[in-house]
Protein backbone atom coordinates (compact mmCIF):
# COMPACT_ATOMS: atom_id res chain seq x y z
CA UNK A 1 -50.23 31.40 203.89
CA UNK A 2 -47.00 33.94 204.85
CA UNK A 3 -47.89 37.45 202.80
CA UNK A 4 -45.46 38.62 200.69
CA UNK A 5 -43.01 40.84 202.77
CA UNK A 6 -43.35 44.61 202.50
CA UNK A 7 -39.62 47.08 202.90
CA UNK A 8 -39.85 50.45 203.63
CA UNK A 9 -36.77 51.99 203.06
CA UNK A 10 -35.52 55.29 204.46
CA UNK A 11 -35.03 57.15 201.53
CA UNK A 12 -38.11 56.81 200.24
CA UNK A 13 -40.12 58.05 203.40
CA UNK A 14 -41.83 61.32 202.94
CA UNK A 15 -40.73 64.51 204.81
CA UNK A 16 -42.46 67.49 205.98
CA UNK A 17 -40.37 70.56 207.33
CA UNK A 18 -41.00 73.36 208.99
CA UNK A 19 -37.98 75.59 210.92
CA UNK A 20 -38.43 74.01 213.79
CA UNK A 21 -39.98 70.39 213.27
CA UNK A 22 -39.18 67.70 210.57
CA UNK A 23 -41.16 64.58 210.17
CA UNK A 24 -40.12 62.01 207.89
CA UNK A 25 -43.29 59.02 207.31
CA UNK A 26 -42.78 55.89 206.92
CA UNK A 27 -46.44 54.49 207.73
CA UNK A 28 -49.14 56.73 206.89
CA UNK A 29 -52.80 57.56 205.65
CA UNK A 30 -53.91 60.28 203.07
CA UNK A 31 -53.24 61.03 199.34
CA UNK A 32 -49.22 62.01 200.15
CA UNK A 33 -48.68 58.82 202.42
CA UNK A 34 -47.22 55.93 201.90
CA UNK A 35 -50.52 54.15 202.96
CA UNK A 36 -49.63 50.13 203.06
CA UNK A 37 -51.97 48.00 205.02
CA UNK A 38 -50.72 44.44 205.39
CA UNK A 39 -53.00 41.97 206.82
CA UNK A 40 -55.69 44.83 207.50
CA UNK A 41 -53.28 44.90 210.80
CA UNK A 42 -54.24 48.66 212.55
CA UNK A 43 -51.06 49.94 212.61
CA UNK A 44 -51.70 52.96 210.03
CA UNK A 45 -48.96 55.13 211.87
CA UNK A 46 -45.36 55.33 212.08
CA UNK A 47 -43.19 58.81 212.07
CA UNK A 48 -39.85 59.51 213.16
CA UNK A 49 -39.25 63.06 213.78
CA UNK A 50 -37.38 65.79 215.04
CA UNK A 51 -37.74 69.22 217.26
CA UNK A 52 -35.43 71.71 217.33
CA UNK A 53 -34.94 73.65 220.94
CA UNK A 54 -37.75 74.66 222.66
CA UNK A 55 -39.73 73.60 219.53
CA UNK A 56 -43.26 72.20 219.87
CA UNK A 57 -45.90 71.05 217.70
CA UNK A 58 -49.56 70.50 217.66
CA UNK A 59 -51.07 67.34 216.55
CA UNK A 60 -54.87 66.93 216.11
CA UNK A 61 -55.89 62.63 216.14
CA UNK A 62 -58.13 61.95 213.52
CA UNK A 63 -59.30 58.74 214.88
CA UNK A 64 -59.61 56.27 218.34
CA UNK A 65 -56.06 55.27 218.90
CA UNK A 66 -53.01 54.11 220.64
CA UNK A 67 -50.15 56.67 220.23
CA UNK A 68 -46.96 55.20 221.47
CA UNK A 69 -44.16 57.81 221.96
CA UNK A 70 -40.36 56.37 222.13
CA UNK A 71 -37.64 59.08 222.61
CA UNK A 72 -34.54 58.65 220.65
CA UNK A 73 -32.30 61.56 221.71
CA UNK A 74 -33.63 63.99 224.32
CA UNK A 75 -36.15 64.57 226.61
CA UNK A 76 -40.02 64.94 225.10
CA UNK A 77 -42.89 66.64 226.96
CA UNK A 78 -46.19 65.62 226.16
CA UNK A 79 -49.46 67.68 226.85
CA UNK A 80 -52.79 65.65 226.06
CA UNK A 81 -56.24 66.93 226.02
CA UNK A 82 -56.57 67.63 229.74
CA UNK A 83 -53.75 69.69 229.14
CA UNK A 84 -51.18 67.76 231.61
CA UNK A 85 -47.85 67.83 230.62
CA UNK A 86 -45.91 64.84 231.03
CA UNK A 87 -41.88 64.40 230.01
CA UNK A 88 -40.67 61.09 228.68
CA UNK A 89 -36.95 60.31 228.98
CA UNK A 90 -35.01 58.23 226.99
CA UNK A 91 -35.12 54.64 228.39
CA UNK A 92 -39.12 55.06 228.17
CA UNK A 93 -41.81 54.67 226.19
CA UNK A 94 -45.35 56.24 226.94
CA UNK A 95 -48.57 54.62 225.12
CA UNK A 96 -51.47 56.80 225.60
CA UNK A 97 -55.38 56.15 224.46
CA UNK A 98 -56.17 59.19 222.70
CA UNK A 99 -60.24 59.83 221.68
CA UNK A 100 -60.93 60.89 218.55
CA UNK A 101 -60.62 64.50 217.40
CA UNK A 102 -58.04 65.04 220.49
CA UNK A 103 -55.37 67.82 220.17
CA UNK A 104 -51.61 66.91 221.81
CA UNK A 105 -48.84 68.69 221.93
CA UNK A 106 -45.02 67.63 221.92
CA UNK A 107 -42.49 69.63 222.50
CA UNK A 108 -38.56 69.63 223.52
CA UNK A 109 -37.92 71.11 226.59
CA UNK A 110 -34.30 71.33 226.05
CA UNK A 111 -32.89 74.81 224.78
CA UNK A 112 -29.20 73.88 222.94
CA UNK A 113 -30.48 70.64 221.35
CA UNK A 114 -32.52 69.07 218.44
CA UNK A 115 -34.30 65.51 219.74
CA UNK A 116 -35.25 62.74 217.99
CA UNK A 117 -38.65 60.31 218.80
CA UNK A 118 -40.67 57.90 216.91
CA UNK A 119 -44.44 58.58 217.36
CA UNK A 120 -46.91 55.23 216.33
CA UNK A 121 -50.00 55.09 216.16
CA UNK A 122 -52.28 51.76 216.35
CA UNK A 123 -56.54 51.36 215.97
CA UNK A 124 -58.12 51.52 219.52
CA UNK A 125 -61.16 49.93 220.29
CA UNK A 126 -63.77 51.46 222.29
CA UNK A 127 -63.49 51.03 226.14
CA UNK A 128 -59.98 49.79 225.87
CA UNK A 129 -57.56 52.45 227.25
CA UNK A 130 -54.00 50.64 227.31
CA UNK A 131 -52.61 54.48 228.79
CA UNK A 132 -49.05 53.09 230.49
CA UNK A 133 -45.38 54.25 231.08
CA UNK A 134 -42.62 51.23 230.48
CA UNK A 135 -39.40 51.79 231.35
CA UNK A 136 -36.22 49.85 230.13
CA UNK A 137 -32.11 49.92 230.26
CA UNK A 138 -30.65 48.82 227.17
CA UNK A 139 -27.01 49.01 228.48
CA UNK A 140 -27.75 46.47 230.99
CA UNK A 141 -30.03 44.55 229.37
CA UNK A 142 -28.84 43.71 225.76
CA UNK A 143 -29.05 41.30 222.93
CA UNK A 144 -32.58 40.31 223.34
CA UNK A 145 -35.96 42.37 222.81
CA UNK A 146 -37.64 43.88 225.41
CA UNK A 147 -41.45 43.30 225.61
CA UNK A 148 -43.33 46.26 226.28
CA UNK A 149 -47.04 45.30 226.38
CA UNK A 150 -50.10 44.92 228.46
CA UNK A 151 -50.96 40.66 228.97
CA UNK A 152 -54.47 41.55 227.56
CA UNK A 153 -54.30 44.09 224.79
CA UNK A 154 -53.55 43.73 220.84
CA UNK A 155 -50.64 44.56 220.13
CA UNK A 156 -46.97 44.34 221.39
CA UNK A 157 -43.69 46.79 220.91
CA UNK A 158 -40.63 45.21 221.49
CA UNK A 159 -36.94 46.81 221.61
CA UNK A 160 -33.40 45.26 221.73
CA UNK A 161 -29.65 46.78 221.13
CA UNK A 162 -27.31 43.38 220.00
CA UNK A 163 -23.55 43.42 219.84
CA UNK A 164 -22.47 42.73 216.17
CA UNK A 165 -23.35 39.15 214.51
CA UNK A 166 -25.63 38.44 217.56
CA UNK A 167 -28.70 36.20 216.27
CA UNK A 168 -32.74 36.02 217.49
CA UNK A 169 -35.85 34.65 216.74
CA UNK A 170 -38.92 36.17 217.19
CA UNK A 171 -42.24 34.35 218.06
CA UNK A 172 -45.17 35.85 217.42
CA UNK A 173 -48.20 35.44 219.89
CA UNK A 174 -50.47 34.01 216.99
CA UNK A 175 -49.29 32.55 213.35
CA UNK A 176 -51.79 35.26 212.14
CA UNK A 177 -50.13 38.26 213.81
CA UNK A 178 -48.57 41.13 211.67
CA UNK A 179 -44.80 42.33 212.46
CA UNK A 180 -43.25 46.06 211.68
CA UNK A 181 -39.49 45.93 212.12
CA UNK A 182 -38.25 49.20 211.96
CA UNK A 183 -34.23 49.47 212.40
CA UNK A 184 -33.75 52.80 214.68
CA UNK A 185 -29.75 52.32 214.84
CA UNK A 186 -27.29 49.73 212.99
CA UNK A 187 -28.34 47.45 210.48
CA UNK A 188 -29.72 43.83 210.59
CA UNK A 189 -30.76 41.41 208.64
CA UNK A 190 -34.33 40.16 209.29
CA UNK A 191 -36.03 37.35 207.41
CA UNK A 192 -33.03 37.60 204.91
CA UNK A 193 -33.59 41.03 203.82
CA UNK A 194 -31.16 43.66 204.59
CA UNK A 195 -32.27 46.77 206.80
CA UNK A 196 -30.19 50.01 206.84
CA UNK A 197 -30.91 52.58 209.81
CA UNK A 198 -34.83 54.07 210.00
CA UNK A 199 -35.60 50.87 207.10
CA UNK A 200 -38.95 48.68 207.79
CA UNK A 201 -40.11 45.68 207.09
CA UNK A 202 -43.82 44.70 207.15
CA UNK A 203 -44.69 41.18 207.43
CA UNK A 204 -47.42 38.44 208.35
CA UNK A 205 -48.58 35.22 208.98
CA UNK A 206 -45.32 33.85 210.09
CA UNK A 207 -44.60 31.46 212.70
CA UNK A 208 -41.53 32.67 213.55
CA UNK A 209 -39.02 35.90 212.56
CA UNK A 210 -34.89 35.38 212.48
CA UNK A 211 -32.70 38.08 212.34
CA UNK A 212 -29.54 38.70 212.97
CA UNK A 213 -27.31 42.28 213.97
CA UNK A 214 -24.93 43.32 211.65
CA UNK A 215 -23.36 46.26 213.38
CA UNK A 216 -22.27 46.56 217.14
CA UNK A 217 -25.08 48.11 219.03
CA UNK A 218 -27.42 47.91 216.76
CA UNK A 219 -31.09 48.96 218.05
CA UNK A 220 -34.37 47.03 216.87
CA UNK A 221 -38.13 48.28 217.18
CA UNK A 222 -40.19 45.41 216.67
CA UNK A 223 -44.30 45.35 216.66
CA UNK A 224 -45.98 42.70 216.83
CA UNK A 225 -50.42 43.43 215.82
CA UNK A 226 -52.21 40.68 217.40
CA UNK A 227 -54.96 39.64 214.68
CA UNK A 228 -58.24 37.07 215.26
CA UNK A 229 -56.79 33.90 214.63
């Protein structure tokens, strides 16, 4: 049975501000979130934020996890808990396994400019450490979405940019997976519900997802959680 669909929608995302970092919350856990678990999927994570120049900001992970990292605008440095720094340009996406109770930083290396990622985070299990840099062009390689997953892992994130009134479909791996559209750019429609830029949509148990691009160059994040069948 298909679970009712959830929508996030931009404006009602919560924000935390400081002078140099602002994170707005569209997945979250804790008394102030926006906590929504559909299908018990282990997604409990998604942020879009922003870091002013030379800004930087210290994260501590509560839990076992996969943090995925997608820059938006900018360049984004990473240090994890062995204190290597790594930068992530856009046209990549980093996933890192992080234990629990690690500290990260992220921080813009640019001076002149504010940058834009999405950080996600996803349940890890123990002794699964799906750490991996993925690379993609999405001027070359348009109206479809990307796959940007490991063939034995449990989950999938999947981007696309589509010209205007360009249509897909969606296939999840299993009918009992759980999908997070998020619309980073443009608008679509997806599953017949209209999404405005930084809207979600949570939804499950669906054999397969339509949607359609309703702007030119409009940019889809798509995650697919791979539940037990």
């Amino acid at each position: 049975m298909q679970a009712s669909p959830k929508m996030f929608l931009s404006d009602n995302r919560r924000v935390r501000q400081t002078e140099s970092y602002r994170l707005f919350s569209t997945l979250g856990r804790g008394p102030h979130e926006q906590t929504y678990i559909f299908n018990y999927s282990k997604l409990y994570v998604l942020n879009d934020e922003e870091l002013a120049g030379l800004g930087a900001v210290t994260t501590r992970v509560k839990q076992l996890c996969h943090m995925i990292l997608l820059p938006v605008t900018g360049e984004l440095d990473f240090s994890g808990p062995d204190g290597q720094v790594s930068r992530i340009s856009i046209g990549e996406l980093k996933v890192v396994t992080l234990a629990a109770n690690s500290v990260i930083v992220l921080s813009n290396p640019l001076a002149d400019e504010v940058i834009n990622y999405l950080l996600i985070c996803i349940e890890a299990e123990k002794d699964m450490d799906l750490s991996a840099l993925y690379t993609f062009d999405l001027d070359t390689d348009q109206n479809r979405l990307i796959p940007m997953c490991e063939p034995v892992t449990t989950f999938c994130i999947n981007i696309g940019r589509f010209k205007g009134r360009n249509e897909g479909v969606y296939h999840p791996r299993n009918k009992s997976s759980s999908l997070f559209s998020f619309v980073i750019g443009g608008a679509f429609e997806f599953e017949n519900r209209l999404l405005q830029p930084r809207d979600g949509l949570a939804i499950s148990n669906i054999e397969e997802a339509d949607f359609e691009a309703l702007s030119e160059g409009a940019l889809l994040l798509l995650i697919e959680i791979f539940n037990p069948g």
